[in-house]
C-alpha atoms as a PDB file:
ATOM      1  CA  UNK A   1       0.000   0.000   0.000  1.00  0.00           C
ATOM      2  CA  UNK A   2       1.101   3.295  -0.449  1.00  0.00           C
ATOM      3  CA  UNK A   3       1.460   5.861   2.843  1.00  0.00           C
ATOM      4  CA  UNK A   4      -0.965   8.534   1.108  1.00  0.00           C
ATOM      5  CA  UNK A   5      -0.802  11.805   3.168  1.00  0.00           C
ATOM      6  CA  UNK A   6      -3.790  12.842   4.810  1.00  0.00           C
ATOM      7  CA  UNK A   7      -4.363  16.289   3.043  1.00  0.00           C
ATOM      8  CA  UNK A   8      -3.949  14.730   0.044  1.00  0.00           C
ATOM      9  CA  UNK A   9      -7.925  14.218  -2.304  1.00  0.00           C
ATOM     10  CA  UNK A  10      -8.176  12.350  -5.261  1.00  0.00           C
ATOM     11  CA  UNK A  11     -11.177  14.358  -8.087  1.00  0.00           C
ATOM     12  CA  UNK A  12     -13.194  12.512 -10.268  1.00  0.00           C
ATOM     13  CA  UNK A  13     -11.407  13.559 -12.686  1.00  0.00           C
ATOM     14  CA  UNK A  14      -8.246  11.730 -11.228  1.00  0.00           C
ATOM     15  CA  UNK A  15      -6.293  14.540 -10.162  1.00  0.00           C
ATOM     16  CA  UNK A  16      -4.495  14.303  -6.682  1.00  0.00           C
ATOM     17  CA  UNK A  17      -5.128  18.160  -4.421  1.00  0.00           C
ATOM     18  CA  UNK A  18      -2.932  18.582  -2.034  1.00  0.00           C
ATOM     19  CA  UNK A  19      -4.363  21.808  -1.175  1.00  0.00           C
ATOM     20  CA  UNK A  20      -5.399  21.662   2.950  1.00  0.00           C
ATOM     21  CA  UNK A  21      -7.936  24.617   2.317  1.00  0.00           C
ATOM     22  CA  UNK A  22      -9.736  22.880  -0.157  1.00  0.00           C
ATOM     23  CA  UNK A  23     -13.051  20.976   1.015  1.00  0.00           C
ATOM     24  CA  UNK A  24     -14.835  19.977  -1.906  1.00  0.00           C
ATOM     25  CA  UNK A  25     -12.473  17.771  -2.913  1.00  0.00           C
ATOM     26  CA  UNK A  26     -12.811  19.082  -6.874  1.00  0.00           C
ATOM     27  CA  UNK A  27     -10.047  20.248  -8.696  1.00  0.00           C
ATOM     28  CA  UNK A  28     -10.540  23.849 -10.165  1.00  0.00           C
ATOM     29  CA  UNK A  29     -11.553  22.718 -13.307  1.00  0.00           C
ATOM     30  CA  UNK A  30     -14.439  20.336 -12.054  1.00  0.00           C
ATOM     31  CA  UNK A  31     -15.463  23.099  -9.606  1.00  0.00           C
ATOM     32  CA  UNK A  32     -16.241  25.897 -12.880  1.00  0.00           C
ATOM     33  CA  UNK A  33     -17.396  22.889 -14.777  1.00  0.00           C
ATOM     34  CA  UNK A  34     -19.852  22.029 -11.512  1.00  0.00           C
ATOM     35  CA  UNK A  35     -20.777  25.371 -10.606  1.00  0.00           C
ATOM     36  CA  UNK A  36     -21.587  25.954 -14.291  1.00  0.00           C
ATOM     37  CA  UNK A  37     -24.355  23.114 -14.499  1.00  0.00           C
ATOM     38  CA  UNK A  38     -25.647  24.017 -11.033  1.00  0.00           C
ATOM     39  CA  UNK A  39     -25.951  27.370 -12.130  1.00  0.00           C
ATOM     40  CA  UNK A  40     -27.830  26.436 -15.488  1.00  0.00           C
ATOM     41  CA  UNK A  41     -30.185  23.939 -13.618  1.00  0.00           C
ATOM     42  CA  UNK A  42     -31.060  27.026 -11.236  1.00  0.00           C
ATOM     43  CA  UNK A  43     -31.648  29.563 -14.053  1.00  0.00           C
ATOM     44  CA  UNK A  44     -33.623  26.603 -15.616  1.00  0.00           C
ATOM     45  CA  UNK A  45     -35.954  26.579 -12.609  1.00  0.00           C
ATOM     46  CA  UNK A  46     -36.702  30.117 -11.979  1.00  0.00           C
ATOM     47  CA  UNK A  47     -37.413  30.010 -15.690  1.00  0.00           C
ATOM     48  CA  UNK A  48     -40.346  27.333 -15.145  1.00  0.00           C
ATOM     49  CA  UNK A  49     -41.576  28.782 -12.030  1.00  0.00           C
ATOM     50  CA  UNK A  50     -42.121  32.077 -13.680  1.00  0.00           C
ATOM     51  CA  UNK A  51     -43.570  30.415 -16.565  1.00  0.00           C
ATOM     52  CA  UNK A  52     -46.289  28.509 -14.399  1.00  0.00           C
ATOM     53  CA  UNK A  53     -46.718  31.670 -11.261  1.00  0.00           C
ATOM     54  CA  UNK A  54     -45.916  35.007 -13.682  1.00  0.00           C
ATOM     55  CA  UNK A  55     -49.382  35.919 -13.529  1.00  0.00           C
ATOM     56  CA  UNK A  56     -49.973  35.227 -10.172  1.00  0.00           C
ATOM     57  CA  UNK A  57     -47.005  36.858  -8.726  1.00  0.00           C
ATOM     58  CA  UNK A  58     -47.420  39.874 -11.196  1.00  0.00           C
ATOM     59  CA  UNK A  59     -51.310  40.348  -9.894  1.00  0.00           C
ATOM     60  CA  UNK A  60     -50.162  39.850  -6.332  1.00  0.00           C
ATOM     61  CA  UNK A  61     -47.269  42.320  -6.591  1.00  0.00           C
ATOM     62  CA  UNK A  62     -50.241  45.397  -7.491  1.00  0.00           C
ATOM     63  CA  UNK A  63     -52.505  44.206  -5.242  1.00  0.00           C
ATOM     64  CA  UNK A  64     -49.756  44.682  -2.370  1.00  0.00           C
ATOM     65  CA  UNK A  65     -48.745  48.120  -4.267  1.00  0.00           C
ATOM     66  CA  UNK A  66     -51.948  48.916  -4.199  1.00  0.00           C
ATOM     67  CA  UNK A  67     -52.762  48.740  -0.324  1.00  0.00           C
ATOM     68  CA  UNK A  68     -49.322  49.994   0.346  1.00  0.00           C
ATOM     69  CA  UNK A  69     -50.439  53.093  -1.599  1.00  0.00           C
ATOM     70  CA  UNK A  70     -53.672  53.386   0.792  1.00  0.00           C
ATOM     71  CA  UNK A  71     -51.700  53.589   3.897  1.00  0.00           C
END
C-alpha cells in the first residue's frame, strides 16, 4: 500500500489536491465545470416557475402596491 498523506484528495477527474484549504475535494476545473451546471439547472428553474406563477405573482405584486399606496 502506499502511505498517502492525509491532506492529500483524489477528483473525479483523477487529479491528486494537495491543497489543505480545499473541502470539496474538486479540482478547479471540475469546480467551474460544476458550478456551471448548477448554475444552469437554477436559471432553468426560476425560468419554469415564472412560466407557471408570472401571472400570479405579477397580480399579487399590485394588489400589495396597491394597499401599500392606501396607507
Amino acid at each position: 500500500m502506499e502511505n498517502k498523506n492525509k491532506s492529500e484528495k483524489n477528483c473525479p477527474c483523477g487529479r491528486i489536491i494537495t491543497d489543505p484549504k480545499n473541502k470539496t475535494g474538486l479540482c478547479p476545473k471540475c469546480q467551474k465545470t460544476g458550478v456551471n451546471i448548477v448554475s444552469a439547472l437554477g436559471v432553468a428553474g426560476i425560468v419554469f416557475l415564472v412560466k407557471k406563477n408570472g401571472g400570479k405573482i405579477i397580480k399579487s405584486t399590485f394588489d400589495v402596491v396597491k394597499n401599500i399606496k392606501k396607507f
